[in-house]
Structures are given as structure tokens and as C-alpha cells.
Protein backbone atom coordinates (compact mmCIF):
# COMPACT_ATOMS: atom_id res chain seq x y z
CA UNK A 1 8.84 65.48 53.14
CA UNK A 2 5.96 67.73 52.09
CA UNK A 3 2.88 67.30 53.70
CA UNK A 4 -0.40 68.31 51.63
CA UNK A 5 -2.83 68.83 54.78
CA UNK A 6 -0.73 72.01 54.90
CA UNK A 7 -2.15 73.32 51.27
CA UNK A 8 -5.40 75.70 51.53
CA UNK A 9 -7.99 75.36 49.48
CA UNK A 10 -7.79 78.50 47.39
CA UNK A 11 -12.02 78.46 46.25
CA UNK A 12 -13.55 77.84 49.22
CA UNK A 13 -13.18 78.59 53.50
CA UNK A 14 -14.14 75.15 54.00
CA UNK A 15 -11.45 72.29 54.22
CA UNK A 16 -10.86 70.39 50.89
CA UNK A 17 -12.52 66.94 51.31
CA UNK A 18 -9.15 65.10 50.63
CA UNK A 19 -7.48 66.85 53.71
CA UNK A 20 -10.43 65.58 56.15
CA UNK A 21 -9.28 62.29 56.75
CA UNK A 22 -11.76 59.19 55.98
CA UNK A 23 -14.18 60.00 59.40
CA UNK A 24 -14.02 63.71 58.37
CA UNK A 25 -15.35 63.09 54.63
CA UNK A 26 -17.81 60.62 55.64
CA UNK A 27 -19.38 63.37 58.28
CA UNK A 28 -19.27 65.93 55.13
CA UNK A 29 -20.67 62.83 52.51
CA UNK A 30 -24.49 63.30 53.86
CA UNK A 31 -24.64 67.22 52.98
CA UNK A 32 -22.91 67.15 49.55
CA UNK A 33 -25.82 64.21 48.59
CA UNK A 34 -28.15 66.72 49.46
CA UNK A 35 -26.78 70.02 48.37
CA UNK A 36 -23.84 69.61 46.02
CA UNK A 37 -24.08 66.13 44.50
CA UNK A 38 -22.13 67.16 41.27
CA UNK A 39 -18.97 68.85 43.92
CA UNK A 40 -15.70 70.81 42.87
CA UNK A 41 -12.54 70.33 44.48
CA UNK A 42 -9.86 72.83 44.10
CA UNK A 43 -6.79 70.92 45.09
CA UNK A 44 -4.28 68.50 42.95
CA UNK A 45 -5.27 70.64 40.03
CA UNK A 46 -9.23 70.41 40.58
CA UNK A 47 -11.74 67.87 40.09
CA UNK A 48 -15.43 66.95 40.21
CA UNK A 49 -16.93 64.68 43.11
CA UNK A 50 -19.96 62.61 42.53
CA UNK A 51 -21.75 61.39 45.75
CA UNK A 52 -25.09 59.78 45.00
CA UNK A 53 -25.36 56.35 44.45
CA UNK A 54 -27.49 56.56 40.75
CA UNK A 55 -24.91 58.94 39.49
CA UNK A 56 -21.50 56.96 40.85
CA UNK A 57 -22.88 53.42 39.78
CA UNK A 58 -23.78 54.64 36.07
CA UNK A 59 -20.45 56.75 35.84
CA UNK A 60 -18.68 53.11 36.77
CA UNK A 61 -20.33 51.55 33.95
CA UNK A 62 -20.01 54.37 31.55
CA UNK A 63 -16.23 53.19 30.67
CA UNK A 64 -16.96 55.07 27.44
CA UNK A 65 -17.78 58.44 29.05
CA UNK A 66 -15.94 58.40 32.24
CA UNK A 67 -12.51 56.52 31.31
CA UNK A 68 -9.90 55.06 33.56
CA UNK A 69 -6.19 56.46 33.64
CA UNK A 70 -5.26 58.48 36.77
CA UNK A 71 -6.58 55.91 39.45
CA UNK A 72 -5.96 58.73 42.51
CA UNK A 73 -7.10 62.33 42.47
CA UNK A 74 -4.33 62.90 44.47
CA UNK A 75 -1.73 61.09 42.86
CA UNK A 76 -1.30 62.40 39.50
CA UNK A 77 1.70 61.02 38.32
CA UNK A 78 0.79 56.86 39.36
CA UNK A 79 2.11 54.88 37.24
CA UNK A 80 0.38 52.83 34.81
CA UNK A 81 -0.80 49.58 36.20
CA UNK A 82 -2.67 46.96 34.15
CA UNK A 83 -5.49 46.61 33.74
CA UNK A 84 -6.79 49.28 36.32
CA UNK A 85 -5.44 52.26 34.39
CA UNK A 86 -6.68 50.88 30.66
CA UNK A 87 -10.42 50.19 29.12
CA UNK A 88 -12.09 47.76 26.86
CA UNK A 89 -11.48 46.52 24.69
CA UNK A 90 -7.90 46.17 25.79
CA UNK A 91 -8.65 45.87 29.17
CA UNK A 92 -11.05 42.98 28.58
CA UNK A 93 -8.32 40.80 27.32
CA UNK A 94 -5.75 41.27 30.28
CA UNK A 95 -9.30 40.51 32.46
CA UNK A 96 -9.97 37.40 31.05
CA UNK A 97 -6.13 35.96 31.41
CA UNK A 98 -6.36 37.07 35.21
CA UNK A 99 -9.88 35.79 35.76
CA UNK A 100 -9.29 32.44 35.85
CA UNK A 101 -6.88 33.39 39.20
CA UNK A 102 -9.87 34.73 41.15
CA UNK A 103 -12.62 32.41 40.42
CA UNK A 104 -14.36 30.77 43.56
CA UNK A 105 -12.41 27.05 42.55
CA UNK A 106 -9.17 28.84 42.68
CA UNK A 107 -9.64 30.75 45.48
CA UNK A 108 -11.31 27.77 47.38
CA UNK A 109 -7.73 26.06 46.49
CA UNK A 110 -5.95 28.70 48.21
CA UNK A 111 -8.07 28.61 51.45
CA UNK A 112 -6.11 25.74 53.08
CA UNK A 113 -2.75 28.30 53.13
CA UNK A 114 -4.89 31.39 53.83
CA UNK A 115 -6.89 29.45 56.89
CA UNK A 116 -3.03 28.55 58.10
CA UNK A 117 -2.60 32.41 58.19
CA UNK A 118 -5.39 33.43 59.95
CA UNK A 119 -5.03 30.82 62.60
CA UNK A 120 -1.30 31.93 63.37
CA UNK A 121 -1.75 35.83 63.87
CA UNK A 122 -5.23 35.12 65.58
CA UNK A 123 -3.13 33.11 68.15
CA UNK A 124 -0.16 35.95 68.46
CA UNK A 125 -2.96 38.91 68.32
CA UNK A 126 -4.89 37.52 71.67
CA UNK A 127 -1.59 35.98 73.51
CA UNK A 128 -2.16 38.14 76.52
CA UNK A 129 -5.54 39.20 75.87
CA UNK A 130 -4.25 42.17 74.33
CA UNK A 131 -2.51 43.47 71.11
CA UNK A 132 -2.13 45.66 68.33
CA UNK A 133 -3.98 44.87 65.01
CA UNK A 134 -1.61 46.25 62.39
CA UNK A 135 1.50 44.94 63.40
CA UNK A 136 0.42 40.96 64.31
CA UNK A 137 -2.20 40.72 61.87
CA UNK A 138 -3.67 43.38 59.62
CA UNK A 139 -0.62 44.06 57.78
CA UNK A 140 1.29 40.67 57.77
CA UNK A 141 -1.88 38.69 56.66
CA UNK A 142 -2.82 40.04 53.10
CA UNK A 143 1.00 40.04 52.92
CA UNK A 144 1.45 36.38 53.07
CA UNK A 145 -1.26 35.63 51.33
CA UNK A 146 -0.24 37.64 47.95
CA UNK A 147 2.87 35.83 48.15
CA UNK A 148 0.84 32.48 48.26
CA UNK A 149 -1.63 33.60 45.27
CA UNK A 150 1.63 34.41 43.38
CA UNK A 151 3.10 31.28 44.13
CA UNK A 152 5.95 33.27 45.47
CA UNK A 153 8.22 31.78 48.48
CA UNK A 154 6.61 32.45 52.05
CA UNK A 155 9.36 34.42 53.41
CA UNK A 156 8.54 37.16 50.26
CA UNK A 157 6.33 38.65 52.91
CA UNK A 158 8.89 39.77 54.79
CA UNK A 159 9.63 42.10 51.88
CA UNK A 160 6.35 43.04 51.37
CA UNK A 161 6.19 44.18 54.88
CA UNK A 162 8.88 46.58 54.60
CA UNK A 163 7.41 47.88 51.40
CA UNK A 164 4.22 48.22 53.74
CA UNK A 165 6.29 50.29 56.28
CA UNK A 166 7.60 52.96 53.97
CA UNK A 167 3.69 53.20 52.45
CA UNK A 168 3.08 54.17 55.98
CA UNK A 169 5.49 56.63 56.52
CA UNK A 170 5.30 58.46 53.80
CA UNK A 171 2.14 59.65 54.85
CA UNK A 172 0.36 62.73 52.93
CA UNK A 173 3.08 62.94 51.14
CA UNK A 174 2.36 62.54 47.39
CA UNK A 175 5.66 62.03 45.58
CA UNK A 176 6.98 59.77 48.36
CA UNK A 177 3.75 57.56 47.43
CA UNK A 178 4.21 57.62 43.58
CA UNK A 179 8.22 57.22 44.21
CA UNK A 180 7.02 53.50 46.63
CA UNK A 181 5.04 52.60 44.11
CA UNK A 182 7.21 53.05 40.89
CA UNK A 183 10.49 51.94 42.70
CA UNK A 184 10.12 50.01 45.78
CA UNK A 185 8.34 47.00 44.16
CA UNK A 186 10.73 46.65 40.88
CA UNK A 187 13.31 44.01 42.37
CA UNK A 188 10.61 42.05 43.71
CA UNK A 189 8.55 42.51 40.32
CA UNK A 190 11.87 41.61 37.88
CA UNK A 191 13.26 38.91 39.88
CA UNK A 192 9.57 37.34 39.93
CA UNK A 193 9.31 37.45 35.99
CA UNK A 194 12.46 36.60 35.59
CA UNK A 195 12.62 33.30 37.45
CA UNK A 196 9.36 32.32 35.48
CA UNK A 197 10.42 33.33 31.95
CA UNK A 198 13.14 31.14 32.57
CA UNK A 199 11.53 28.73 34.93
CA UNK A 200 8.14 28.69 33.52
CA UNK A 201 5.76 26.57 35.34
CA UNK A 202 2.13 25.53 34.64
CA UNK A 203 0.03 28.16 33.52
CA UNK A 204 -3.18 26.95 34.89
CA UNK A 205 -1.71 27.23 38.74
CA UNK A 206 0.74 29.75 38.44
CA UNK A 207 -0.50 33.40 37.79
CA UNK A 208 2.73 34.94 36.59
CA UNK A 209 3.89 32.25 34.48
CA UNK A 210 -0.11 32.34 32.45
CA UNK A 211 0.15 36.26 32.14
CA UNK A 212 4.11 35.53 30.41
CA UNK A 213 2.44 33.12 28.22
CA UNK A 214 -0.67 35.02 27.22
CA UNK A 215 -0.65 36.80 24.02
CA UNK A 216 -2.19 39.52 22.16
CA UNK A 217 -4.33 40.06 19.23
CA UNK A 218 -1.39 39.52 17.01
CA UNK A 219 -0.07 36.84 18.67
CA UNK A 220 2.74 38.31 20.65
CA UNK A 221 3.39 37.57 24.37
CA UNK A 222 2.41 40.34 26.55
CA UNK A 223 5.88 40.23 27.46
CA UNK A 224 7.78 41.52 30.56
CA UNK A 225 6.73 45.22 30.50
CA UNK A 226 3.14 44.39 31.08
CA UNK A 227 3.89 41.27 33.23
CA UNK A 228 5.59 44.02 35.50
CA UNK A 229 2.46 46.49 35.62
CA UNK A 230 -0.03 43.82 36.38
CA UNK A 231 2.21 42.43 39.36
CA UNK A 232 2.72 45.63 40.67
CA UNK A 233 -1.25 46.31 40.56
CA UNK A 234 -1.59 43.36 42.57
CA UNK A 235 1.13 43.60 44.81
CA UNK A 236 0.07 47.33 45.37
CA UNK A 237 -3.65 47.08 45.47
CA UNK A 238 -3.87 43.30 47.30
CA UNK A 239 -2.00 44.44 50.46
CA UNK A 240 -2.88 47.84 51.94
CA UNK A 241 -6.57 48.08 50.78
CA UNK A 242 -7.00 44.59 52.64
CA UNK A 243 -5.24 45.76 55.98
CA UNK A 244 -7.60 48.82 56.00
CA UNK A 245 -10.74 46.76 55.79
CA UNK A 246 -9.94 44.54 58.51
CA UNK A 247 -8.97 46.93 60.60
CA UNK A 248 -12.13 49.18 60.01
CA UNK A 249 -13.77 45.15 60.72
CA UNK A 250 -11.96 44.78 63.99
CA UNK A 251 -12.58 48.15 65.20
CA UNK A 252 -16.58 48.23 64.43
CA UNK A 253 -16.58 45.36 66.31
CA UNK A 254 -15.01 46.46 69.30
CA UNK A 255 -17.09 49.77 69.38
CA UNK A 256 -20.31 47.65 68.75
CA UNK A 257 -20.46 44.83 70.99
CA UNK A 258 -24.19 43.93 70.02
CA UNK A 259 -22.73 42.48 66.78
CA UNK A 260 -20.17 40.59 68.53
CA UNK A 261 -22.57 38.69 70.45
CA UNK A 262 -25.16 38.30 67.16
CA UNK A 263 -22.39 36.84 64.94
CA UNK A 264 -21.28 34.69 67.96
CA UNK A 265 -24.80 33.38 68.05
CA UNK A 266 -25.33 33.38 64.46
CA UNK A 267 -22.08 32.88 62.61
CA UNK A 268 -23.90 31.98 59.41
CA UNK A 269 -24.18 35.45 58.77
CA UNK A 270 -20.64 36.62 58.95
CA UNK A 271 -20.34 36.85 55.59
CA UNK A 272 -23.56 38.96 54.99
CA UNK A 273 -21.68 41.27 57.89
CA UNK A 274 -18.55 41.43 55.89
CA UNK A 275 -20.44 42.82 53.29
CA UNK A 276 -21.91 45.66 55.30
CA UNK A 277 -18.49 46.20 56.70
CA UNK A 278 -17.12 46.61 53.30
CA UNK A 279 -20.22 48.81 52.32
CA UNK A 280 -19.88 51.09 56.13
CA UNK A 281 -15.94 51.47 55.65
CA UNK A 282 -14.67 51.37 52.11
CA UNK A 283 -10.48 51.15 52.46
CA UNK A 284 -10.69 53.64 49.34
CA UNK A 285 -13.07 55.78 49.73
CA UNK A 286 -13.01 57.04 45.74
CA UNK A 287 -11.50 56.67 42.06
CA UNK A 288 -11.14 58.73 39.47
CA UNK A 289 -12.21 58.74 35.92
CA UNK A 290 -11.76 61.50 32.81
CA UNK A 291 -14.85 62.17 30.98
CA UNK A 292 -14.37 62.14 27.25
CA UNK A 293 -17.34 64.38 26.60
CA UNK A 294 -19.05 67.66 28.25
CA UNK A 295 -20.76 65.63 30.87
CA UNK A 296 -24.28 67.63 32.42
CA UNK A 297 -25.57 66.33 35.93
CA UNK A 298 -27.89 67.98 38.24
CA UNK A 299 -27.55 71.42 36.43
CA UNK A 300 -23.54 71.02 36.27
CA UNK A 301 -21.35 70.89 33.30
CA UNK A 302 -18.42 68.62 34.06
CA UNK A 303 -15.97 69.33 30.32
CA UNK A 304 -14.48 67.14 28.87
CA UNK A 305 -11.02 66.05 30.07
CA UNK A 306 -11.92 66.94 33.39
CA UNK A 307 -10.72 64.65 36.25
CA UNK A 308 -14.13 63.57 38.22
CA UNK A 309 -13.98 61.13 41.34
CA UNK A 310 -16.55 58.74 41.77
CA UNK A 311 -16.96 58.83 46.11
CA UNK A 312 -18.03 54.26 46.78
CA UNK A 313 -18.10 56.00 50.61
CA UNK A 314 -19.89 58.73 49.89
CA UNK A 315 -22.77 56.72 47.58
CA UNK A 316 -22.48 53.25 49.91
CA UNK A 317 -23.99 55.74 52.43
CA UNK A 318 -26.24 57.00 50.31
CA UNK A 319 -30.46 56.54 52.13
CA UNK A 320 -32.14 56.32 48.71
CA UNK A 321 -29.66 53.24 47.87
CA UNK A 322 -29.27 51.85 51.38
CA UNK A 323 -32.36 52.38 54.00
CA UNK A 324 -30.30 53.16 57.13
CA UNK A 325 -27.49 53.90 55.53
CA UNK A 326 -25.12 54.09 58.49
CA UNK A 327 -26.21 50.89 60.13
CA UNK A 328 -24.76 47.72 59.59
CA UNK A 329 -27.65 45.68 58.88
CA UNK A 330 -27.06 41.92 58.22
CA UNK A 331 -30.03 40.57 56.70
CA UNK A 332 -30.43 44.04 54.25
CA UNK A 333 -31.42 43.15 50.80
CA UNK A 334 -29.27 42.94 48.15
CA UNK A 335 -31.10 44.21 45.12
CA UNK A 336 -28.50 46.77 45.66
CA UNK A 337 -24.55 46.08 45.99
CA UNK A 338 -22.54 48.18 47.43
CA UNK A 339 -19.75 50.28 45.28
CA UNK A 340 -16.20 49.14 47.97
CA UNK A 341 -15.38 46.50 45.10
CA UNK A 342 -16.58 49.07 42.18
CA UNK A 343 -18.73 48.17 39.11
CA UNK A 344 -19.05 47.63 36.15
CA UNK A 345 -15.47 46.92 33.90
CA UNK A 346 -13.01 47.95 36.82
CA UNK A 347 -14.86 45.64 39.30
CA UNK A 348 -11.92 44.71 41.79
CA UNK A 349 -10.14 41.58 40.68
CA UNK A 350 -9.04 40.74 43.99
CA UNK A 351 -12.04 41.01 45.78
CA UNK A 352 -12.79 36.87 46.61
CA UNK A 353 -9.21 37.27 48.72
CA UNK A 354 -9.81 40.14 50.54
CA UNK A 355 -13.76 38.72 51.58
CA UNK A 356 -11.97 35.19 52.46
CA UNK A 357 -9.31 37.08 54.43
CA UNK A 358 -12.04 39.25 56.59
CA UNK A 359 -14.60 36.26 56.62
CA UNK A 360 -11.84 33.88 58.39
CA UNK A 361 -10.57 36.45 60.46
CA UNK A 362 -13.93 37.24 61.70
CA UNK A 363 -14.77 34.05 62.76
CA UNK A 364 -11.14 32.70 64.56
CA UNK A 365 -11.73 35.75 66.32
CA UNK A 366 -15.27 35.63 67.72
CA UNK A 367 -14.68 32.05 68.71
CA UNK A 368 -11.94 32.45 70.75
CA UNK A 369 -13.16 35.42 72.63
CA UNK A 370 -15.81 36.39 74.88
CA UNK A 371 -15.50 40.23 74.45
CA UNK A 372 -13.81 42.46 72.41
CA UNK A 373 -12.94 46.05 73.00
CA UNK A 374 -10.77 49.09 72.54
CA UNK A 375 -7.35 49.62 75.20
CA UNK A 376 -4.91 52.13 73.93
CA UNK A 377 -4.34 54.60 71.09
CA UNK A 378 -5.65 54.62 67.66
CA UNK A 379 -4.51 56.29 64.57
CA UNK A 380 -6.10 56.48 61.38
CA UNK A 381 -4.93 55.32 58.81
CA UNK A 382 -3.06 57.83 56.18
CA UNK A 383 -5.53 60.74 54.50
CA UNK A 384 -3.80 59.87 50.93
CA UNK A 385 -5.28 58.46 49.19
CA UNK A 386 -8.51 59.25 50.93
CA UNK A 387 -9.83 56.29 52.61
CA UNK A 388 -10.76 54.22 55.74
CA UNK A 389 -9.22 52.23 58.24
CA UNK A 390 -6.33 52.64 61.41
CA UNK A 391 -2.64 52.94 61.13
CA UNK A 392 -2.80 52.23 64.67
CA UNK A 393 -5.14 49.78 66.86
CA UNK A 394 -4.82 48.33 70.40
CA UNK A 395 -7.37 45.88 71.54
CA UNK A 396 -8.04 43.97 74.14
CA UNK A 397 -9.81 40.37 74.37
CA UNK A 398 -11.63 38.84 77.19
């Protein structure tokens, strides 16, 4: 298995920013703001980095300048997945099909089963008044709760769990990751669409079986092929993103116990601290666009074609954006959102899950606990693709 933190960066004696790890490229974040805001990255084949705030936020609404395609700066060879990887207009039809999944009625429909969740691996986590995050909740939760949103049996999570595994040790390795992604999700993916193409069930509850009966501008279904990349978007991008962020959650907790005791006091504001936690520790800390035109920024020529990575960590920190920037503030004002969920076109579908997910587990948590801090190891969580969060977390409750 290859490992990329073994490649130098050719350019430059510094370390490429991919090879840092997610606390290593925030540390660097603050000084190419300030110096380098329009940055060049040598490895993967090279790309452009864009840190401030102003520049990523209008580059994520640009869709016609800066277009989606390769998702991952370091994983050039993803495979397509709807409707990340596409733009308007096409992408605006698969959006509003899958829309009507994620709006706050369906989602509050799907609370009951996700509240179920949460209480179950908040009770295992704390048995003993100690335990490790990952394995009895941070990976299993978003898990079982895909399967739920996909009206899928309960016991699918068990697959999705192993799926979860190999993600994890693969690593930094790059074709291993494209390989899990392309092949590991297929059986899953064909024996889903093809129980509802035969099975079909109502559209208006069941997500799989209103993307088989959507259609296109000339009236065709969408038919399997794209039934397949949407499912494995969201079986790919609903699971792992989700563990990161709660684990990043449960760790700034235990490593701030100020907030702890606020949010006990105040629990009306945990979802205002969700927010911040979101904002503090993206679980991806960038995505890449192309530009379609010769692109000039702060004195830099970005050509056209060129791969460019718009940096949510990087401009969620940014001071001129966010007074404080590395606080996590609960009343800040929100004239300003932060970048975790993106903007603009490519706004994360998902994101109502993933808040309900860290918002519940937030608040089993504080309520059945007096204290809670760090005992035992931590490991972050894999450097590809660049992001946030622990692989590894031991806590301990009082």
C-alpha cells in the first residue's frame, strides 16, 4: 500500500499542505491568508489554494468560472457521483428531486429513529464511565441513520460499518480510497435499486424509489446508472464526514470544559454551538473546482483548466470573516455563515442530518454527565482527503 506522506514536495522545502494532517494545515491556514492567499501546491499534479473567506465564498458561487468535477485534490480519479461532480443546469434538476428528502418536515419525520440512535450508543459510550468514541458511537451512528433515510433494513449498517473499516485502513493511500469508493459500495448500491425498480414504493417517503421515477428533460427515467451515483454520493459522503464532526464535537468538549458547563446551563444554545463546531473543525477541510477561464486574484494568474481548492478551514478561520476566529463563540452573529456545508449550488444536501445527529448527541451527552474529559490515546483521523476529526478517541465521563 503506498503511502503519499512519503512524496516530497519537489517546489518548495516546506511540507505540502495535504501531507500536514488537519491540525498541521490549520497552524499553516493563518500565514497563507496573510502572505500567499492565491497558494500553489506541487503535489497530485499541482493546484491552486484559496484561503480567504471573500475569495472561497465567491469561487463557490461562481459555478460558471470555477466548475465542479474532481471533488478531491488528492483523488484524481473519484468517480463521478451525482450531483456533486455536475453543474447547473443539470445539476439543478437532480437537486430538486433530492430536495424534497432533506427538507426540515422530512427530516423532523426521521428524528423519532435518529433520537432512538443516539440514546442507545450514548448509553454503551458512558457504561463504565469510559469509552472510545469511534467504535460505540461516531462511526455506527451516521451509519444507521443513512440506512433509515434510505429506508434501507436496520441491520444494512452492519455493512456500512465494514465499508467504514476499510475507509480507515486504507489510510493515505490514494488508489485504495478511489478502489472503496468505486467497488466496495456496488452490491449494496445494485441490490438497493434493484429491489425498488421491482418493488417500487411511494415516492414521496422513499428516496430511492422518487430518484427511479424521476425523469429528464425528455422524459426518460434517470434510470439505474444515475440512481447508482447518487446513492453512492450519499452513502459515501453521509457517513464518514458525519463521524469526523462529532468526534472533532466530543473532543472540543473534553479539552474545553467551560463549554461543557455553559451548554449544561444553557442548552438552548447547543445548536448555535454546533454551528461553531462545524465552522472550528470542518470534517473536509477543502474541494476542488476547475476554472474555465484565466482566473487573476491578488496579482496571480490561475489558467484555465487548472485544478484550484477552495480551503472552508482555512476561510472559516479567516479574522476579517469571523472576529476571533479560533474561538468558539455561541452567540456570534450570523451575517456571516460559515463555508463546512459549502455555498452556493454545491451546498451540502445532507447537512439537516448531520446538524440533527451532533445536536442530539450533544445534548444526551451533557445530561447524563457531570464532566467530560480525555483518558487514553488519540489518533487523527486519516490526512486524505485533508480534513478534521480522530480515528481514535478515549474518553472518560464523570
Amino acid at each position: 500500500m503506498a503511502d503519499i506522506r512519503e512524496t516530497p514536495d519537489a517546489t518548495t522545502e516546506r511540507t505540502p499542505l495535504n501531507f500536514l494532517g488537519g491540525e498541521g494545515a490549520m497552524a499553516r491556514y493563518p500565514e497563507m491568508r496573510e502572505r500567499e492567499p492565491v497558494a500553489r501546491e506541487e503535489p497530485f499534479g499541482g493546484y491552486w489554494v484559496l484561503t480567504r473567506y471573500a475569495d472561497v465564498s465567491k469561487a463557490a458561487r461562481d459555478w460558471k468560472t470555477f466548475r465542479a468535477g474532481q471533488p478531491f485534490v488528492e483523488l484524481p480519479d473519484f468517480p463521478k457521483v451525482i450531483p456533486q461532480t455536475i453543474d447547473p443546469p443539470e445539476h439543478s434538476m437532480y437537486r430538486k428531486v433530492l430536495n424534497a428528502y432533506f427538507t426540515p418536515e422530512y427530516i423532523e419525520n426521521l428524528r423519532p429513529a435518529v433520537e432512538r440512535y443516539v440514546d442507545e450508543h450514548v448509553t454503551t459510550l458512558l457504561e463504565g464511565g469510559r469509552g472510545e468514541v469511534v467504535t460505540e458511537l461516531a462511526a455506527m451512528l451516521p451509519m444507521r441513520v443513512l440506512a433509515a433515510l434510505m429506508s434501507m433494513p436496520e441491520e444494512t449498517y452492519l455493512v456500512f460499518m465494514e465499508g467504514f473499516e476499510k475507509i480507515m485502513a486504507a489510510g493515505s493511500d490514494p488508489e485504495a480510497l478511489n478502489a472503496l469508493v468505486s467497488d466496495y459500495w456496488a452490491p449494496t448500491v445494485n441490490a438497493l435499486i434493484a429491489d425498488r425498480t421491482a418493488n417500487p414504493r411511494d415516492p414521496a417517503t422513499d428516496l430511492m424509489s422518487g430518484v427511479l421515477a424521476a425523469t429528464g428533460p425528455d422524459g426518460q427515467p434517470w434510470g439505474p446508472e444515475v440512481a447508482g451515483a447518487i446513492a453512492v454520493l450519499l452513502f459515501s459522503a453521509g457517513s464518514e464526514t458525519t463521524t469526523n464532526a462529532l468526534t472533532s464535537m466530543l473532543h472540543h468538549l473534553a479539552t474545553h470544559p467551560e463549554d461543557q458547563q455553559r451548554l449544561r446551563l444553557e442548552p438552548e444554545l447547543i445548536p448555535a454551538f454546533v454551528e461553531e463546531i462545524l465552522r472550528l473543525y470542518p470534517p473536509l477541510h477543502q474541494l476542488a473546482r476547475n476554472t474555465t477561464k484565466d482566473v487573476e486574484l491578488h496579482g496571480v494568474t490561475m489558467p484555465a483548466g487548472d485544478l484550484v481548492a477552495l480551503s472552508w478551514a482555512a476561510a472559516n478561520r479567516d479574522p476579517d470573516a469571523f472576529p476571533e476566529p479560533d474561538r468558539a463563540i455561541f452567540d456570534r452573529p450570523r451575517e456571516r455563515t460559515h463555508l463546512t456545508m459549502g455555498m452556493g449550488p454545491h451546498q451540502c444536501l445532507g447537512a439537516p442530518v448531520a446538524r440533527l445527529e451532533l445536536a442530539l448527541v450533544c445534548e444526551k451527552i451533557l445530561a447524563r454527565t457531570g464532566n467530560i474529559r480525555l483518558e487514553g490515546p488519540t489518533e487523527p483521523a486519516p490526512m486524505i482527503p485533508l480534513r478534521s476529526g480522530y480515528s481514535v478517541l478515549h474518553l472518560a465521563f464523570d
